[in-house]
PDB file of N, CA and C in Angstrom:
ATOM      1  N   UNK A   1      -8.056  11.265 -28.990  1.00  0.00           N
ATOM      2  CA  UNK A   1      -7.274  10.435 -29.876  1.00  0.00           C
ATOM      3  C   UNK A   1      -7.989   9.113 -30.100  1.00  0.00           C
ATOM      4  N   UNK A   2      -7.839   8.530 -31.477  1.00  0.00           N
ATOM      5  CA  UNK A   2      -8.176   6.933 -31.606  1.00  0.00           C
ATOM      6  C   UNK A   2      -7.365   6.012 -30.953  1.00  0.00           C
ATOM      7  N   UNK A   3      -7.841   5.247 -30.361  1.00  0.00           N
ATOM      8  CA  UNK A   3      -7.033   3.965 -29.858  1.00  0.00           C
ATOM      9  C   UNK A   3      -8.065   2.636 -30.710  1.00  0.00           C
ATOM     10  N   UNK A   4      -7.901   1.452 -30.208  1.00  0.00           N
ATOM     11  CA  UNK A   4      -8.156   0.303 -30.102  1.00  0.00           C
ATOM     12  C   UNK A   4      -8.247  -0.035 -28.719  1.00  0.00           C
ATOM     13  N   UNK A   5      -9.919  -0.420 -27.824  1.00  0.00           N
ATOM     14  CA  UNK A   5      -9.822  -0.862 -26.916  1.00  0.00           C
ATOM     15  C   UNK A   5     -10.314  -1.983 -27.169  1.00  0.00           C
ATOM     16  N   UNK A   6      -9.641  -3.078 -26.711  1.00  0.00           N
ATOM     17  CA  UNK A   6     -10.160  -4.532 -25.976  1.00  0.00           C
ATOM     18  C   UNK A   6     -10.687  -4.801 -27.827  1.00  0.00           C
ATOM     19  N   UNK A   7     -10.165  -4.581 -28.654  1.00  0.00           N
ATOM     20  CA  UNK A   7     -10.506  -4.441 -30.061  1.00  0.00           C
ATOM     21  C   UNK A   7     -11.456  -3.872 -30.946  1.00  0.00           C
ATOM     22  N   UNK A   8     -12.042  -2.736 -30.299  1.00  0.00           N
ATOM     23  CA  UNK A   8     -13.032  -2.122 -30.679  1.00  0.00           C
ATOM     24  C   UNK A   8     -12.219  -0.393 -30.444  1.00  0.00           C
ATOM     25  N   UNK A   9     -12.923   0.578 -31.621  1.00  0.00           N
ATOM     26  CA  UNK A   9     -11.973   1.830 -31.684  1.00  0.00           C
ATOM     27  C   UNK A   9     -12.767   2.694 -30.834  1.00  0.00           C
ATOM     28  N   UNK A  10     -11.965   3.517 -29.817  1.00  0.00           N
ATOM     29  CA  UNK A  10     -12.584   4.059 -29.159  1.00  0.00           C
ATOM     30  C   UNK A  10     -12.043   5.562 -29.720  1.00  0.00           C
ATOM     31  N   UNK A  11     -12.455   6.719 -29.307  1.00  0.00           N
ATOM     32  CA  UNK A  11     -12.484   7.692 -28.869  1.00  0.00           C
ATOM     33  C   UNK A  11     -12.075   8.158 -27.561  1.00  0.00           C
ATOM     34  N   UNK A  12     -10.965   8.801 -27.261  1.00  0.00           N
ATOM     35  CA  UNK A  12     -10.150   8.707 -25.477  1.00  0.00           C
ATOM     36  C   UNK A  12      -9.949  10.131 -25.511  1.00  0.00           C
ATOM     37  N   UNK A  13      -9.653  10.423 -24.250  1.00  0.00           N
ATOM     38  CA  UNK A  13      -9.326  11.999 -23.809  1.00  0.00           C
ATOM     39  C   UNK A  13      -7.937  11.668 -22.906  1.00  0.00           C
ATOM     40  N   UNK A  14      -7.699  10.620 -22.244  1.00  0.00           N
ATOM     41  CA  UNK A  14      -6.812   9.492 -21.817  1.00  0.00           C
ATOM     42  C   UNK A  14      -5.444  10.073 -22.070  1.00  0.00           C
ATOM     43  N   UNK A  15      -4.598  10.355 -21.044  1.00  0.00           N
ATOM     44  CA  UNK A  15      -3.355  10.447 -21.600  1.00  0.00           C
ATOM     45  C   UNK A  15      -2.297   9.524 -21.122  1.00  0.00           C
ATOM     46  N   UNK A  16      -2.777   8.875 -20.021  1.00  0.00           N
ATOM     47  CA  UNK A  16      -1.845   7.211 -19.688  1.00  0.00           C
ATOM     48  C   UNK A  16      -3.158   6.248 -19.393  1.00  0.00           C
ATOM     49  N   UNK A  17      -2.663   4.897 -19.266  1.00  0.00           N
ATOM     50  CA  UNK A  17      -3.017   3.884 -19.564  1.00  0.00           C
ATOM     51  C   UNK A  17      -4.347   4.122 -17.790  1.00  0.00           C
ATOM     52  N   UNK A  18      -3.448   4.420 -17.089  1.00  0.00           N
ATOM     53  CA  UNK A  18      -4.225   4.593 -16.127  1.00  0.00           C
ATOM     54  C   UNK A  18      -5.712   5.566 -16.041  1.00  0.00           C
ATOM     55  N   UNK A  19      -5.186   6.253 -17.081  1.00  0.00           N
ATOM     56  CA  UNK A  19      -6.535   7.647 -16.397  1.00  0.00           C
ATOM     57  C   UNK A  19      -7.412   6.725 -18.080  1.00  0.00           C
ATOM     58  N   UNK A  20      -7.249   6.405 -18.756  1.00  0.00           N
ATOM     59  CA  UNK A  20      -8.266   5.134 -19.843  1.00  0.00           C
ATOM     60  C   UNK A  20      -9.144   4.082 -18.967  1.00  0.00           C
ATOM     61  N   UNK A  21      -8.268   3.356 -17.962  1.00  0.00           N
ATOM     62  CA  UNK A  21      -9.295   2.304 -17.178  1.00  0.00           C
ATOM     63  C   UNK A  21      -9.962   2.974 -16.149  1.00  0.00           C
ATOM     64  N   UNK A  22     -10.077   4.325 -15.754  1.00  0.00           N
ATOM     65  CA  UNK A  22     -10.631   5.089 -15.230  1.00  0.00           C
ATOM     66  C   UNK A  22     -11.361   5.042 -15.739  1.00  0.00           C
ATOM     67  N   UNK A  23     -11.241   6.259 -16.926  1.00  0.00           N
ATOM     68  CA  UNK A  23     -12.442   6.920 -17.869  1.00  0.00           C
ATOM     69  C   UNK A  23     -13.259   5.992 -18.283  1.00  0.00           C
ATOM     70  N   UNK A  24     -13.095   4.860 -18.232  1.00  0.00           N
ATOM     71  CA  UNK A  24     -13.931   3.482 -18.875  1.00  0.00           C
ATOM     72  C   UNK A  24     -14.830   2.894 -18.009  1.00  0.00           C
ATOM     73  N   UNK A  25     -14.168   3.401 -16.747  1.00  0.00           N
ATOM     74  CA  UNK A  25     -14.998   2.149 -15.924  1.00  0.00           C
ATOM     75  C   UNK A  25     -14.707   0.959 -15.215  1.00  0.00           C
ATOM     76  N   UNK A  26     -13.177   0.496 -15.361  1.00  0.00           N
ATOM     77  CA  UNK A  26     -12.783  -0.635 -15.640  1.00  0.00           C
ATOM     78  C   UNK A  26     -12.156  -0.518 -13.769  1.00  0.00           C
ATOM     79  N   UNK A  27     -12.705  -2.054 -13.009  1.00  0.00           N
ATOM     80  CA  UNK A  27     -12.017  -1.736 -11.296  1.00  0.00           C
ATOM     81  C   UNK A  27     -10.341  -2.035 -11.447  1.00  0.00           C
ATOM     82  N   UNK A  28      -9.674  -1.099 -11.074  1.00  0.00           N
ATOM     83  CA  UNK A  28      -8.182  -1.131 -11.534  1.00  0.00           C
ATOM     84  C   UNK A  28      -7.769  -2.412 -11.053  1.00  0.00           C
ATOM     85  N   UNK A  29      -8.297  -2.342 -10.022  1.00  0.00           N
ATOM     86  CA  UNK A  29      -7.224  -3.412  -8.978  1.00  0.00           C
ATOM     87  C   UNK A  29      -7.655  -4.529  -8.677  1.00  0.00           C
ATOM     88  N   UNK A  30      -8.740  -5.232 -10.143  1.00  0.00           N
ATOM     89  CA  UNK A  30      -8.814  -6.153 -10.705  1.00  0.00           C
ATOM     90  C   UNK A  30      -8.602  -6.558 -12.334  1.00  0.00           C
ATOM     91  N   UNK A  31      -7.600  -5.816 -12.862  1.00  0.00           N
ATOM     92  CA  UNK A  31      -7.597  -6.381 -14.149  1.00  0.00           C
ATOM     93  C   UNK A  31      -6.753  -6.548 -14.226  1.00  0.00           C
ATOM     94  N   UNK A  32      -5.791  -6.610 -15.539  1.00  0.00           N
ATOM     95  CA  UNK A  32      -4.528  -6.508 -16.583  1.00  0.00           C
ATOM     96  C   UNK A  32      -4.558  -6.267 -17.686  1.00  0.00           C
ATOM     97  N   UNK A  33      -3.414  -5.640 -17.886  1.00  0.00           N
ATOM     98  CA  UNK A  33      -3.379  -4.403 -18.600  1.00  0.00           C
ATOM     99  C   UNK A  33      -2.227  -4.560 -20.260  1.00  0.00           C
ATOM    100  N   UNK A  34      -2.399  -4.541 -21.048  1.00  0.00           N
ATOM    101  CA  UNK A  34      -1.464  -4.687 -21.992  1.00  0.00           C
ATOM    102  C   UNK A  34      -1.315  -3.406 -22.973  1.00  0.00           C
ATOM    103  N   UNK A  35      -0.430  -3.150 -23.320  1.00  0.00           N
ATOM    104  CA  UNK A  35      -0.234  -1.666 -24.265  1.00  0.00           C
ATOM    105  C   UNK A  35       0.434  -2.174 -25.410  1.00  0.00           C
ATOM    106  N   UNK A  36      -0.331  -2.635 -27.009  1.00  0.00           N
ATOM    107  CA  UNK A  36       0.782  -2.831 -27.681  1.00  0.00           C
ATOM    108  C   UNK A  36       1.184  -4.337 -27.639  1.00  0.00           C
ATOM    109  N   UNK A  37       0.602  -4.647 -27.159  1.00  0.00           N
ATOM    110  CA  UNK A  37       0.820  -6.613 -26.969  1.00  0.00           C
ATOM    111  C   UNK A  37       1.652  -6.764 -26.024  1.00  0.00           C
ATOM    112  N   UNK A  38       2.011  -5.179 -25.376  1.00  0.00           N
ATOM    113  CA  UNK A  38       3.148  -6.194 -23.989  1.00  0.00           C
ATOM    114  C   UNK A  38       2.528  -5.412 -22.686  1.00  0.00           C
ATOM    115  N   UNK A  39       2.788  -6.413 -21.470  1.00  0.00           N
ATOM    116  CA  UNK A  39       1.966  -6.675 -20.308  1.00  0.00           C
ATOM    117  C   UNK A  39       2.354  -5.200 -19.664  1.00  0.00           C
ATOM    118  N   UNK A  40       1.435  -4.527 -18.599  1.00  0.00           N
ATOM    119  CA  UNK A  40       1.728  -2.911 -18.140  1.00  0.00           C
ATOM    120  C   UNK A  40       1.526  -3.582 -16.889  1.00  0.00           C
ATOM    121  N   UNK A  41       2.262  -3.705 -16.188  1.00  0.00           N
ATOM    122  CA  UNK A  41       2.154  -3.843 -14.158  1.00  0.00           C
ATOM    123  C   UNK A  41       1.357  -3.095 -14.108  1.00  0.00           C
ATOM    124  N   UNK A  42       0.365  -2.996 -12.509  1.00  0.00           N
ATOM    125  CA  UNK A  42      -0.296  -1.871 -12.397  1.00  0.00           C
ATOM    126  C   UNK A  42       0.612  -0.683 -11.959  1.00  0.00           C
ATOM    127  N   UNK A  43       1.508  -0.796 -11.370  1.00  0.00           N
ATOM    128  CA  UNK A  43       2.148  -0.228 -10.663  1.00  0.00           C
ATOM    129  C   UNK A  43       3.067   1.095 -11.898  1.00  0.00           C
ATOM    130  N   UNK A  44       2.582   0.254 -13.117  1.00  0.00           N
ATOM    131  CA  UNK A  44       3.256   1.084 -14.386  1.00  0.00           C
ATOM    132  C   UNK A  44       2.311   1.698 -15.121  1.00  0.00           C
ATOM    133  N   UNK A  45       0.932   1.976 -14.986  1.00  0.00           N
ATOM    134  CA  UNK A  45      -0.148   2.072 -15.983  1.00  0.00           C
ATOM    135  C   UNK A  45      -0.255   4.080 -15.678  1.00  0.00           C
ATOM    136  N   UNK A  46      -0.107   4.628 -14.435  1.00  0.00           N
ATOM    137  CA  UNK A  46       0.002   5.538 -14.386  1.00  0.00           C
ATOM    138  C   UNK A  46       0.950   6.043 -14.978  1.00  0.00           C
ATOM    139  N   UNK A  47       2.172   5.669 -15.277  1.00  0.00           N
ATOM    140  CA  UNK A  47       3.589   6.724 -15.934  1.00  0.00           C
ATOM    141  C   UNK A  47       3.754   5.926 -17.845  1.00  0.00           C
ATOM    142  N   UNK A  48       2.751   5.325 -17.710  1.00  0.00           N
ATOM    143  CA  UNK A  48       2.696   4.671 -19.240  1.00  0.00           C
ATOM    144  C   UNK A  48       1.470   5.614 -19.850  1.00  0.00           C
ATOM    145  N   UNK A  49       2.191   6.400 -21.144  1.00  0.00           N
ATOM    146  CA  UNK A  49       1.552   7.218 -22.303  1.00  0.00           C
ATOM    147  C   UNK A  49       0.749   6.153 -23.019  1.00  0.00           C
ATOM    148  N   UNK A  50      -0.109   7.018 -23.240  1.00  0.00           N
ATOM    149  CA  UNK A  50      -1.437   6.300 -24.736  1.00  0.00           C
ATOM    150  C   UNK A  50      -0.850   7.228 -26.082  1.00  0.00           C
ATOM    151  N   UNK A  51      -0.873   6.528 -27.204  1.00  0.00           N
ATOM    152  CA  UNK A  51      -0.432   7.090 -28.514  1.00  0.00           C
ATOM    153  C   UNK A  51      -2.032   6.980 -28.966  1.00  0.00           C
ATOM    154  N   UNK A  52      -1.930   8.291 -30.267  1.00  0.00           N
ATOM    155  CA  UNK A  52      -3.071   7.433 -31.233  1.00  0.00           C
ATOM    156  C   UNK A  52      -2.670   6.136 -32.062  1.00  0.00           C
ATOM    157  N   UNK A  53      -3.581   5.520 -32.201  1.00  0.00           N
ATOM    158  CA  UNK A  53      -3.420   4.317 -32.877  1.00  0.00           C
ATOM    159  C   UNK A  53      -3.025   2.860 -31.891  1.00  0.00           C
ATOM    160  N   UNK A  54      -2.556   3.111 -30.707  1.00  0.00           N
ATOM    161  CA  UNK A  54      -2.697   2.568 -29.302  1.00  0.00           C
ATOM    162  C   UNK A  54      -3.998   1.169 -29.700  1.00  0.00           C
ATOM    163  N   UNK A  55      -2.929  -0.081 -28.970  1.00  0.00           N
ATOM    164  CA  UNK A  55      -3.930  -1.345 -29.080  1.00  0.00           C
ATOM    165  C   UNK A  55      -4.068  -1.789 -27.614  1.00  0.00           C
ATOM    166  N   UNK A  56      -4.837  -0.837 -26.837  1.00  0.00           N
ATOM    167  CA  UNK A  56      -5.037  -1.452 -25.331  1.00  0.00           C
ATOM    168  C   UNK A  56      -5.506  -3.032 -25.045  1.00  0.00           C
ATOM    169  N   UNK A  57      -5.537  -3.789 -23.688  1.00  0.00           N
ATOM    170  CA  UNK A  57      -6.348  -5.040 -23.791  1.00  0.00           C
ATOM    171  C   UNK A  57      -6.556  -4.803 -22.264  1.00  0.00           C
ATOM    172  N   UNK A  58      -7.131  -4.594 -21.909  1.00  0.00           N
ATOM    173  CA  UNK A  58      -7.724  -4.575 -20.546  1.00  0.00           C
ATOM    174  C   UNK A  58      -8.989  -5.860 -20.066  1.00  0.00           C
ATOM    175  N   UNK A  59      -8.371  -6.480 -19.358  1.00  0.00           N
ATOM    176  CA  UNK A  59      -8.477  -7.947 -19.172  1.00  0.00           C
ATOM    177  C   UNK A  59      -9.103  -8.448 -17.886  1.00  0.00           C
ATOM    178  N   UNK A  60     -10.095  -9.278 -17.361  1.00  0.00           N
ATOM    179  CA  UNK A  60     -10.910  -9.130 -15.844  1.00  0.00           C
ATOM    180  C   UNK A  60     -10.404 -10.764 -15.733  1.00  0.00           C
ATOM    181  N   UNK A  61     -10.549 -11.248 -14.562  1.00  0.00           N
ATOM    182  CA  UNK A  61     -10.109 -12.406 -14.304  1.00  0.00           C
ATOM    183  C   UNK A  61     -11.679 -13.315 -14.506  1.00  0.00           C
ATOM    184  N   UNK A  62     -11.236 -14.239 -14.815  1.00  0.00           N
ATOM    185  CA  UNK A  62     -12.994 -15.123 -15.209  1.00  0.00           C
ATOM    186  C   UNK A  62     -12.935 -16.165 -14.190  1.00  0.00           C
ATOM    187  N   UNK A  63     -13.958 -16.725 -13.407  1.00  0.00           N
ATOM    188  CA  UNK A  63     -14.310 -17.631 -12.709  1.00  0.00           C
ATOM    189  C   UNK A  63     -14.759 -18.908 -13.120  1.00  0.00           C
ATOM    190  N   UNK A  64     -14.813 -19.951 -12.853  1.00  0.00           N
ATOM    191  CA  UNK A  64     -15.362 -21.119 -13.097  1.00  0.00           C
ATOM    192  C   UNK A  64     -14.148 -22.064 -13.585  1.00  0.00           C
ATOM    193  N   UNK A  65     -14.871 -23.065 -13.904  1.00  0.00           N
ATOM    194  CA  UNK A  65     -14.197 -24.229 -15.083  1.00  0.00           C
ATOM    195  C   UNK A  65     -14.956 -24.916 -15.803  1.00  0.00           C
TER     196      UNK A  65
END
C-alpha cells in the first residue's frame, strides 16, 4: 500500500504502525509516533492499522541546543 512516511511516499507491506517502524529500521523505543496528525503511544503502535493513503511521522529525539 501507499502511505506518506515522515513526508515522503513510501511503498509498505506494513499492516500496523508497529511492524512499518520495524520494516524501516526505525529503534522503537526511541521515537514517536503519529498516525494522521494524532500522537500513537508506543504501547498503541502494535494494535494501530496503516490505511493506504496513511500520513505516518516517526520522530527521533534531537540533542543539543
Amino acid at each position: 500500500m501507499q502511505i506518506d512516511l515522515n513526508g515522503a511516499p513510501v511503498t509498505t507491506a506494513a499492516e500496523t504502525l508497529s511492524a512499518l517502524i520495524e520494516e524501516h529500521g526505525f529503534d522503537a523505543a526511541s521515537v514517536a509516533t503519529a498516525l494522521d496528525g494524532v500522537f500513537i503511544p508506543r504501547l498503541m503502535r502494535s494494535t494501530t492499522p496503516l490505511h493506504g493513503g496513511a500520513k505516518v511521522e516517526v520522530l527521533s529525539p534531537m540533542q543539543g541546543g
